[in-house]
Every structure is written in structure tokens, then in C-alpha cells.
N, C-alpha and C. Protein backbone atom coordinates (compact mmCIF):
# COMPACT_ATOMS: atom_id res chain seq x y z
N UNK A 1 -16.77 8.43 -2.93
CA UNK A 1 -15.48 9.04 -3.14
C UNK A 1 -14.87 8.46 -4.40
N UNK A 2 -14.36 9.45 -5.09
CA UNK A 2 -13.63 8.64 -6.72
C UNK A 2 -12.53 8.05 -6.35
N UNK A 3 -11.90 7.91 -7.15
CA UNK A 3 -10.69 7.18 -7.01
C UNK A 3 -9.65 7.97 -7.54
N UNK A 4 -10.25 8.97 -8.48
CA UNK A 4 -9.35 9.93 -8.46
C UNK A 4 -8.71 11.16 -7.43
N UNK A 5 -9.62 11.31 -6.33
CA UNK A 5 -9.44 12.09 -5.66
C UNK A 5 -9.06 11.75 -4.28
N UNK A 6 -8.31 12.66 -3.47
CA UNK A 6 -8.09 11.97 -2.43
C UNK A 6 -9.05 12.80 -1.40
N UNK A 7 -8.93 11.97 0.08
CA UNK A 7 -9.07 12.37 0.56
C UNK A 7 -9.64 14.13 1.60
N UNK A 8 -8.11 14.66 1.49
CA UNK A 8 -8.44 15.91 1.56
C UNK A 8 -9.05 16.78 0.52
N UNK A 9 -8.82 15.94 -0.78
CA UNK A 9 -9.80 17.34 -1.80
C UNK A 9 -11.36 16.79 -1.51
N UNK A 10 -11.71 15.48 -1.05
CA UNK A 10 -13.34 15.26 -0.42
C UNK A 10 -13.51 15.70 0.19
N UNK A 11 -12.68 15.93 1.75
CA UNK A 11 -13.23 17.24 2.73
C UNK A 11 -13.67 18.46 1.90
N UNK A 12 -12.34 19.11 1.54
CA UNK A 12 -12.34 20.09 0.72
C UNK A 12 -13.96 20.52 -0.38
N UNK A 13 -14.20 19.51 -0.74
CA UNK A 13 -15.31 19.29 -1.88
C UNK A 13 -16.37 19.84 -0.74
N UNK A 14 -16.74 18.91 0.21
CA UNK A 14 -17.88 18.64 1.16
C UNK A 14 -18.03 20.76 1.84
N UNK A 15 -16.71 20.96 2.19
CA UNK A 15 -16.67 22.01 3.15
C UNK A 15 -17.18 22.88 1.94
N UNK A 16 -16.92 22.99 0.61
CA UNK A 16 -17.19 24.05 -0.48
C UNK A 16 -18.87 23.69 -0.95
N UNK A 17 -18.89 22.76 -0.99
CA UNK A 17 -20.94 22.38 -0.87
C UNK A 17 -21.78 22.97 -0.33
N UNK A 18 -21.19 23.08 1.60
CA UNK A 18 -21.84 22.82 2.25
C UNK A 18 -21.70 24.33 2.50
N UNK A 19 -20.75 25.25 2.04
CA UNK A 19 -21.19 26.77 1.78
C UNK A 19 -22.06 27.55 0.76
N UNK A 20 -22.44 26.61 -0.31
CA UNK A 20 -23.05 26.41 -0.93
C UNK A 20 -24.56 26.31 -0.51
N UNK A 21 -25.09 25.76 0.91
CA UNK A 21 -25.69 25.77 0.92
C UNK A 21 -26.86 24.07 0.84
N UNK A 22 -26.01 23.31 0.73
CA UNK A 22 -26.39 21.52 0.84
C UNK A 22 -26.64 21.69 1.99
N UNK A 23 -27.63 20.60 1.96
CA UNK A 23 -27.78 19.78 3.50
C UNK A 23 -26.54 18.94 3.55
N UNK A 24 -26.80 18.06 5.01
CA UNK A 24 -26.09 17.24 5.02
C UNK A 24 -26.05 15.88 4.81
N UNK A 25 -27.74 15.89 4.53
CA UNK A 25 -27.65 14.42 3.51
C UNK A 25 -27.95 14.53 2.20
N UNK A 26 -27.59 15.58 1.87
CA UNK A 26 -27.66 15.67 0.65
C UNK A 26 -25.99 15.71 -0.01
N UNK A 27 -24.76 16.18 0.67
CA UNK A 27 -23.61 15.43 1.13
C UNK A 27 -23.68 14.65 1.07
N UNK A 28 -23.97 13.55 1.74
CA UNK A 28 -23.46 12.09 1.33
C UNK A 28 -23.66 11.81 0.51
N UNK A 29 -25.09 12.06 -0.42
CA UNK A 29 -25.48 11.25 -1.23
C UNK A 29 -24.94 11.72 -2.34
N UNK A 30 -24.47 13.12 -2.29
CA UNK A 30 -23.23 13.34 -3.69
C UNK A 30 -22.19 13.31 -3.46
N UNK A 31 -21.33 12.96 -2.29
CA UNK A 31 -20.19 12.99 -2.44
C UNK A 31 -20.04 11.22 -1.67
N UNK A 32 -20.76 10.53 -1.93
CA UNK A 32 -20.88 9.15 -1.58
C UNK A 32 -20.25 8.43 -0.43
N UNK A 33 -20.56 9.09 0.97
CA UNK A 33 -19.64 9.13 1.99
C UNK A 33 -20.97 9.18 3.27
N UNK A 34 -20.51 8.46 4.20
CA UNK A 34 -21.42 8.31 5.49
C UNK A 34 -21.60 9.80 6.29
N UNK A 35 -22.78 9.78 7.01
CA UNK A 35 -22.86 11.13 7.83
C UNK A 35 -21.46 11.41 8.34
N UNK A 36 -20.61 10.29 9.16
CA UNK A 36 -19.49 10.74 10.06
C UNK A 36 -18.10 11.49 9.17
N UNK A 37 -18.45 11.07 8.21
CA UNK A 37 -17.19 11.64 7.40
C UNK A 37 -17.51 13.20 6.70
N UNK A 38 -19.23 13.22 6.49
CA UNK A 38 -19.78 14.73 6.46
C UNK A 38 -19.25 15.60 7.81
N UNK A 39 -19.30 14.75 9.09
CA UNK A 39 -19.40 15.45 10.10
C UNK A 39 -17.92 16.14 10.26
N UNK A 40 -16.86 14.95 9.50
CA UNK A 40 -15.65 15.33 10.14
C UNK A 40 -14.99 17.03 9.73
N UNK A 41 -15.37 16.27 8.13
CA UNK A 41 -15.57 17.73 7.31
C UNK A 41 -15.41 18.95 7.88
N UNK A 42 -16.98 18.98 8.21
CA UNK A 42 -17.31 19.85 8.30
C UNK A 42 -16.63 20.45 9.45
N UNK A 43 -16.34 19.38 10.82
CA UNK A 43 -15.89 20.02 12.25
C UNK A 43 -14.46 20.62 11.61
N UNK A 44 -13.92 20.55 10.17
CA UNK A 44 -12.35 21.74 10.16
C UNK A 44 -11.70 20.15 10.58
N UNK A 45 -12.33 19.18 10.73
CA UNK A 45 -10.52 17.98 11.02
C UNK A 45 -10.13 17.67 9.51
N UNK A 46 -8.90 17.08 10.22
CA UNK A 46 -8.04 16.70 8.88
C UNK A 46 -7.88 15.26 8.74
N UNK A 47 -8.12 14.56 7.65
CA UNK A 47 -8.58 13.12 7.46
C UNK A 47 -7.39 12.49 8.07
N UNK A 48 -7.32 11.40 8.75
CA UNK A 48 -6.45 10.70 9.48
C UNK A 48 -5.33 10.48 8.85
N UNK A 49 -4.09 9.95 8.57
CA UNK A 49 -3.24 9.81 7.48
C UNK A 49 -3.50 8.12 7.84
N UNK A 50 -3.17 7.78 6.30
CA UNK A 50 -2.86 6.36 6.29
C UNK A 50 -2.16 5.43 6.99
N UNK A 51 -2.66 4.48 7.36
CA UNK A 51 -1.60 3.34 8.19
C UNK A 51 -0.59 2.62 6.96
N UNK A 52 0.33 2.57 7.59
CA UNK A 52 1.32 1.54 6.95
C UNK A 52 0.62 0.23 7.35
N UNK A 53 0.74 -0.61 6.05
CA UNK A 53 0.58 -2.45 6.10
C UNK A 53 1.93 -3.03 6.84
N UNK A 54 1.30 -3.93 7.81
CA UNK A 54 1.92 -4.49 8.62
C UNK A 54 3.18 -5.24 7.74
N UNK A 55 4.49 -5.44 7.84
CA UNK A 55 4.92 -6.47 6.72
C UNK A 55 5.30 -8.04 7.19
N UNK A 56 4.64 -8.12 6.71
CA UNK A 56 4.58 -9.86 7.12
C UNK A 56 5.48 -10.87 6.62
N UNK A 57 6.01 -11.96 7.59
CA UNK A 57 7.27 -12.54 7.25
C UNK A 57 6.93 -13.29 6.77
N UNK A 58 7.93 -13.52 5.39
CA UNK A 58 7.47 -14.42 4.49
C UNK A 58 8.17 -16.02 5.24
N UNK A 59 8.33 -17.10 4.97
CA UNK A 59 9.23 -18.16 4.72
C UNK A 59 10.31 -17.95 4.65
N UNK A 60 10.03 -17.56 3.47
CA UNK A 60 11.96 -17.26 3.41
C UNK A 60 12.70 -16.09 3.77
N UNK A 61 12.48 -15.61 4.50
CA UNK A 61 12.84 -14.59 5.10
C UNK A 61 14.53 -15.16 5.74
N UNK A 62 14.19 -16.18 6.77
CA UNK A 62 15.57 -16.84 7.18
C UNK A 62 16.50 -17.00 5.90
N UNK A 63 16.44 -17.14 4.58
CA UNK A 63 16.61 -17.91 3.40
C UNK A 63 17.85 -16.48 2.94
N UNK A 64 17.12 -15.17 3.06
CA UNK A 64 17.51 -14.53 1.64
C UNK A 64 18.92 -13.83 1.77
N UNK A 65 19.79 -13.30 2.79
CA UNK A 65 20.91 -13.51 2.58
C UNK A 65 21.85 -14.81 2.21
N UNK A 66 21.56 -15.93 2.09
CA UNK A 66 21.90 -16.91 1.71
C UNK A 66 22.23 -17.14 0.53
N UNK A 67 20.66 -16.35 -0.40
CA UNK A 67 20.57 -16.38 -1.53
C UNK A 67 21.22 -15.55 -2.19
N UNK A 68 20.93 -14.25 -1.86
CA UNK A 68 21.60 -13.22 -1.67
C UNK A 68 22.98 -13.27 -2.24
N UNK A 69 23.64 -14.03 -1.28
CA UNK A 69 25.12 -14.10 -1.41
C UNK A 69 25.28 -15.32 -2.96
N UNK A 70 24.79 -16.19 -2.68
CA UNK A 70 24.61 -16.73 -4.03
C UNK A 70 24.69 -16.52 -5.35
N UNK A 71 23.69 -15.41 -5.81
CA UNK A 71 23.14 -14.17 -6.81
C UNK A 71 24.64 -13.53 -7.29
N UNK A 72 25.36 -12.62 -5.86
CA UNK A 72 26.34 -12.00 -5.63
C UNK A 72 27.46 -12.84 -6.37
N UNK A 73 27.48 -14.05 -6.04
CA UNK A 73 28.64 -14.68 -6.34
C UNK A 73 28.92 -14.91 -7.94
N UNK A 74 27.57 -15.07 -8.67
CA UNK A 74 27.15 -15.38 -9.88
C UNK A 74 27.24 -14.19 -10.93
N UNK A 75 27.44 -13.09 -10.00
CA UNK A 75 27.80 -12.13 -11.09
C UNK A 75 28.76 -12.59 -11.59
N UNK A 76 30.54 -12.69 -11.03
CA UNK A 76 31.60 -13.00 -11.96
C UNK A 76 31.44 -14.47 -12.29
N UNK A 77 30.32 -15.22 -12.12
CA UNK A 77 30.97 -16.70 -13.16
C UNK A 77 30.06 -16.41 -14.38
N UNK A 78 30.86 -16.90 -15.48
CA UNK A 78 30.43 -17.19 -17.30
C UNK A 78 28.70 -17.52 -17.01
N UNK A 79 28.05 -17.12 -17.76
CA UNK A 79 26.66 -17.57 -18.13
C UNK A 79 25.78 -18.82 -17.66
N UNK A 80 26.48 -19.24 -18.59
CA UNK A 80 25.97 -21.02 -18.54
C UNK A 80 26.32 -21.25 -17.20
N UNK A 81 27.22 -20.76 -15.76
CA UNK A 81 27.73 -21.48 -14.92
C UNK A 81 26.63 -20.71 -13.89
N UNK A 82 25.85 -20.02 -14.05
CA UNK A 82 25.08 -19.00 -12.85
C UNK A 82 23.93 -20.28 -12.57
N UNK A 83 23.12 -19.65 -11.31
CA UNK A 83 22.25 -20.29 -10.43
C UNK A 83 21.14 -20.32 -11.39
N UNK A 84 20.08 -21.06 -11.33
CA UNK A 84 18.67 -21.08 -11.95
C UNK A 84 17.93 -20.71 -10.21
N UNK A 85 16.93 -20.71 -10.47
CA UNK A 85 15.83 -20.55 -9.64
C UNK A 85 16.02 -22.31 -9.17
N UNK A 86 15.82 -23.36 -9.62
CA UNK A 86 15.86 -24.31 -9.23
C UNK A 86 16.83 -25.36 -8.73
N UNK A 87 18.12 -24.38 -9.65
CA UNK A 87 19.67 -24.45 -8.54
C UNK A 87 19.48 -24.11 -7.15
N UNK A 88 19.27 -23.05 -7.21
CA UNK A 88 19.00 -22.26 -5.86
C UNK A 88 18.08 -23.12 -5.11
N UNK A 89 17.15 -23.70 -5.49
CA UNK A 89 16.13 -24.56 -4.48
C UNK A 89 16.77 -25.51 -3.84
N UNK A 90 17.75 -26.33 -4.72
CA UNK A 90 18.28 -27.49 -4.87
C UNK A 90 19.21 -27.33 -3.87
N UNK A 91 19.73 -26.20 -4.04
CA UNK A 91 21.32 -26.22 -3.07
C UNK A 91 20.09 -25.81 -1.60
N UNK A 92 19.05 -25.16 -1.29
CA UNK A 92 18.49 -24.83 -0.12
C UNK A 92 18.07 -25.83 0.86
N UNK A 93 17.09 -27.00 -0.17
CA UNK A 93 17.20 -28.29 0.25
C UNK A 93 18.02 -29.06 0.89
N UNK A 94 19.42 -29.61 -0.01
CA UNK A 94 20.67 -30.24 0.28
C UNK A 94 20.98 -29.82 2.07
N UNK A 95 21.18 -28.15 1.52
CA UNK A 95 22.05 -27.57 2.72
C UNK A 95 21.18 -27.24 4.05
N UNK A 96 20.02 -26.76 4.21
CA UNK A 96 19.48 -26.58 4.85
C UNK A 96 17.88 -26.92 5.32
């Protein structure tokens, strides 16, 4: 399967082949895909939709309204007076 193409245009590809007149291992081996995914093809299903990635809690997860509010606060002070990345560590440390 390319990488340009998705999914349903590979069914799509496989089902237009295989009226064509391909075998079905001759399918895989051009459209670079296992018998079961020839098979699915062909049975008229429709490729599964994607799972969402689980999202996984970072560390600082407890942390980021904290920071958050921090950031927030630093909009109205002068330049030179805003948080660094290592302000921010510093005060996380101290405080918590």
C-alpha cells in the first residue's frame, strides 16, 4: 500500500483489478497487501476506521494549570520581568 493512498482507494484499486480479471494472488503481490485484506475487498466491506491513540498522562499534567496561570499572568508584566522556562521550574520546585 503507498503512502499516498488511502485505504479505501486500495479497496477500491483491488475491487477494479479484480474485474479486470487478476487472481487473487496476484492482488497482493501488486497491491502489496495480505490475502485477508484481498478478501475484505473483495467481500464489498469497508476498511475499519482508525483508532484514536490512547492519550497518555504526561507528569505534568497535575502541573499545567499552575503554569498556565503563570504564562497568563506574564502577559501584562514588562519583558525583562516574564517567567523563563527555568523560572517556571524553579518556582515548581520551591512550591510544590
Amino acid at each position: 500500500m503507498g503512502n499516498s493512498q488511502s485505504k479505501v482507494e486500495l479497496y477500491s484499486a483491488i475491487r477494479k483489478d479484480h474485474l479486470l480479471g487478476m487472481s487473487m494472488r496476484s492482488l497482493q503481490q501488486v497491491h502489496n497487501v495480505t490475502w485477508r485484506t484481498v478478501r475484505r475487498a473483495l467481500d464489498g466491506k469497508w476498511p475499519e476506521p482508525r483508532k484514536k491513540p490512547r492519550q497518555k498522562e504526561t507528569r505534568l499534567d497535575p502541573y499545567k494549570t499552575l503554569i498556565d496561570s503563570m504564562l497568563k499572568a506574564d502577559l501584562d508584566a514588562p519583558p525583562k520581568q516574564r517567567h523563563t522556562a527555568q523560572r517556571i521550574f524553579d518556582r515548581l520546585i520551591e512550591g510544590h
